[in-house]
N, C-alpha and C. Protein backbone atom coordinates (compact mmCIF):
# COMPACT_ATOMS: atom_id res chain seq x y z
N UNK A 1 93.37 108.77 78.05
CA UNK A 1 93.49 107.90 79.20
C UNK A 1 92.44 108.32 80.23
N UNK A 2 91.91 107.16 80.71
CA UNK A 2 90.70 107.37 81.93
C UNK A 2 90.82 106.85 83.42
N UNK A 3 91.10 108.05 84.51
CA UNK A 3 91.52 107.58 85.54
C UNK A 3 90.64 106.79 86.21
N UNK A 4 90.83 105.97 86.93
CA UNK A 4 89.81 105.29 87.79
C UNK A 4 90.21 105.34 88.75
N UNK A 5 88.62 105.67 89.28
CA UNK A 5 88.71 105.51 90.99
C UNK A 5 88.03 104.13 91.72
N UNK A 6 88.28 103.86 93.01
CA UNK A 6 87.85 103.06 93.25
C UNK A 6 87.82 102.78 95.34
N UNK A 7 87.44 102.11 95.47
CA UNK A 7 87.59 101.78 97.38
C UNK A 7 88.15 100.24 97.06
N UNK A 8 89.04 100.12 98.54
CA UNK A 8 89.34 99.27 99.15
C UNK A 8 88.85 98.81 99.98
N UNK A 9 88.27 98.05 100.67
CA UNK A 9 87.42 97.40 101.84
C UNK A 9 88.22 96.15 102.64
N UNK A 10 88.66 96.79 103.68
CA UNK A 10 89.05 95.82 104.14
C UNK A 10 88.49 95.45 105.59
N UNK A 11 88.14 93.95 105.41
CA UNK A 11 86.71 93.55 107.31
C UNK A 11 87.88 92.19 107.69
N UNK A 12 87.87 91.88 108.70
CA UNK A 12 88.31 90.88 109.33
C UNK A 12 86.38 89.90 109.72
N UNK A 13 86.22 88.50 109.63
CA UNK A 13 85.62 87.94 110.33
C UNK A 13 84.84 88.05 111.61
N UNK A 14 83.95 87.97 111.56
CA UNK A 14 82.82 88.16 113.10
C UNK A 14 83.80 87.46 114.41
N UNK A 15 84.24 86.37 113.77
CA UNK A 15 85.47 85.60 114.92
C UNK A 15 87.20 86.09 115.43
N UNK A 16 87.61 86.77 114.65
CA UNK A 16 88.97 87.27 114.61
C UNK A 16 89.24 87.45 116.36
N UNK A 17 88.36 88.82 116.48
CA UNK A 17 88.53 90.02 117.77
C UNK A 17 88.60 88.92 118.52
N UNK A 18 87.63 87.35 119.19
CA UNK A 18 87.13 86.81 120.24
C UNK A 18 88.67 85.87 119.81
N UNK A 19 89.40 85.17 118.57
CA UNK A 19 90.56 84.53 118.32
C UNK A 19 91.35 84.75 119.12
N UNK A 20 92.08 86.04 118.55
CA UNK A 20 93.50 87.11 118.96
C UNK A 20 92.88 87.79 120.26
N UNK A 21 91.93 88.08 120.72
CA UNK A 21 91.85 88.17 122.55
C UNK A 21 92.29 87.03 123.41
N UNK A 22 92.00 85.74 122.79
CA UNK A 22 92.28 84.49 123.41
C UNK A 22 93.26 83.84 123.77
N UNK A 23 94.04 84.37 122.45
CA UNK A 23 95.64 83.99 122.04
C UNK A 23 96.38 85.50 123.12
N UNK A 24 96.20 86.31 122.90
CA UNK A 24 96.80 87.60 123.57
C UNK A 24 96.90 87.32 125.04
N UNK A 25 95.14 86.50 125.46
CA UNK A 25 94.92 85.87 127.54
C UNK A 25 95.95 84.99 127.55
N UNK A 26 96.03 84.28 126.50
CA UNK A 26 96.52 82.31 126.83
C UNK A 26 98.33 83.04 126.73
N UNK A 27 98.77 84.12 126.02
CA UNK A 27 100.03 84.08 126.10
C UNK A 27 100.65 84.90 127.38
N UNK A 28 99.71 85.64 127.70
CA UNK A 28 100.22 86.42 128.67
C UNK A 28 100.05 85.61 130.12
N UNK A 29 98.98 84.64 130.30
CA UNK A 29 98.86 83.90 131.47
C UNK A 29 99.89 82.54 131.33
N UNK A 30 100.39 81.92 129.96
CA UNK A 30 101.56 81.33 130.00
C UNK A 30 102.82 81.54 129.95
N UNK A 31 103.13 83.24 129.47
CA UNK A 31 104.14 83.70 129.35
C UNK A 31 104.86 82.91 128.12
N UNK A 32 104.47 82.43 127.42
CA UNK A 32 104.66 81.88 126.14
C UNK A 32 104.14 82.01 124.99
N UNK A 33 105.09 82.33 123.56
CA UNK A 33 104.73 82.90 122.25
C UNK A 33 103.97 82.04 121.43
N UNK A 34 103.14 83.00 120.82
CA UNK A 34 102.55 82.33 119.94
C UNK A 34 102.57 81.71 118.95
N UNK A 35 102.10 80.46 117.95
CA UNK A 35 102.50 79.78 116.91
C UNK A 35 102.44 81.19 115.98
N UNK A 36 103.72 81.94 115.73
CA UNK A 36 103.02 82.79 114.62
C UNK A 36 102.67 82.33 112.95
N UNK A 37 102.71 81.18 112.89
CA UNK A 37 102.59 80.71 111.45
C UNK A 37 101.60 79.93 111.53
N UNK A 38 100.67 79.47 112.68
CA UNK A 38 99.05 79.72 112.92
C UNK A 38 98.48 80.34 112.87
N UNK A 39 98.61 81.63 113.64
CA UNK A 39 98.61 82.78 113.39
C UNK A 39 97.98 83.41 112.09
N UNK A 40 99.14 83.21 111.15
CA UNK A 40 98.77 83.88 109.98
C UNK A 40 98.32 83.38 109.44
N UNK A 41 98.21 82.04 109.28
CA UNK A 41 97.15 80.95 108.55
C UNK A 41 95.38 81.79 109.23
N UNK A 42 95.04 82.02 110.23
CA UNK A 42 94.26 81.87 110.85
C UNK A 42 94.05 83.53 110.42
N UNK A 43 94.84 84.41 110.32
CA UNK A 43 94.11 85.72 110.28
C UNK A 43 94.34 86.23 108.26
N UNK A 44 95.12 85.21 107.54
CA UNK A 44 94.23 85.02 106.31
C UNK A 44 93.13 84.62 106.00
N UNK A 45 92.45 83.49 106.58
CA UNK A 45 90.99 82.93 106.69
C UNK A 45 90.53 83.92 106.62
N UNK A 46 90.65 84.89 107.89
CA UNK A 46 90.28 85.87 108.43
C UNK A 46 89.37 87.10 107.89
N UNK A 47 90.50 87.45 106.57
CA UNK A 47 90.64 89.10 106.12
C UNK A 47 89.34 88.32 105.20
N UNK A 48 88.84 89.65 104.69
CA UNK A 48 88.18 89.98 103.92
C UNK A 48 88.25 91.28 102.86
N UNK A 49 89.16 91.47 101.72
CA UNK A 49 89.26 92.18 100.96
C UNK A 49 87.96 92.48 99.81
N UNK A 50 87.95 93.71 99.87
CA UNK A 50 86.90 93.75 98.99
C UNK A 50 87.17 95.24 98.19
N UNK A 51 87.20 95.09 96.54
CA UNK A 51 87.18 96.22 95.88
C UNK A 51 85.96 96.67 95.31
N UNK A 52 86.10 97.97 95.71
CA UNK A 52 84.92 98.51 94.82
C UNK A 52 85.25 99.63 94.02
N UNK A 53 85.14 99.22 92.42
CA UNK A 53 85.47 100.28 91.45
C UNK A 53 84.32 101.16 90.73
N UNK A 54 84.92 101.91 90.28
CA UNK A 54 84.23 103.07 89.15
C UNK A 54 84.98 103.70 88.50
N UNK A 55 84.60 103.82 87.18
CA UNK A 55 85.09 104.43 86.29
C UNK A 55 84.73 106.06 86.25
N UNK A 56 86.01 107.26 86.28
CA UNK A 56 85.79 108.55 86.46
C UNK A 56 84.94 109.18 85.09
């Protein structure tokens, strides 16, 4: 048996940080919650998974 190694990479979008700052201003100056099932639609777009393998 041959172990493998490998990385995980995980990046969010050039847009995310400027998103969820916006949403974080707009809720705290309305005092009202966020769509969280926009939300997660919006910070799946988002992610960026990336594997990188090798064999030991």
């Amino acid at each position: 048996m041959m172990a493998k190694y490998g990385n995980i990479v995980v990046t969010f979008a050039w847009w995310w940080r400027p998103y969820a700052f916006g949403l974080l201003l707009t809720a705290m100056i309305t005092g009202l919650e966020p769509d969280w099932h926009k939300v997660e639609r919006m910070a799946d777009k988002a992610i960026r998974i990336k594997i990188e393998g090798r064999k030991a």
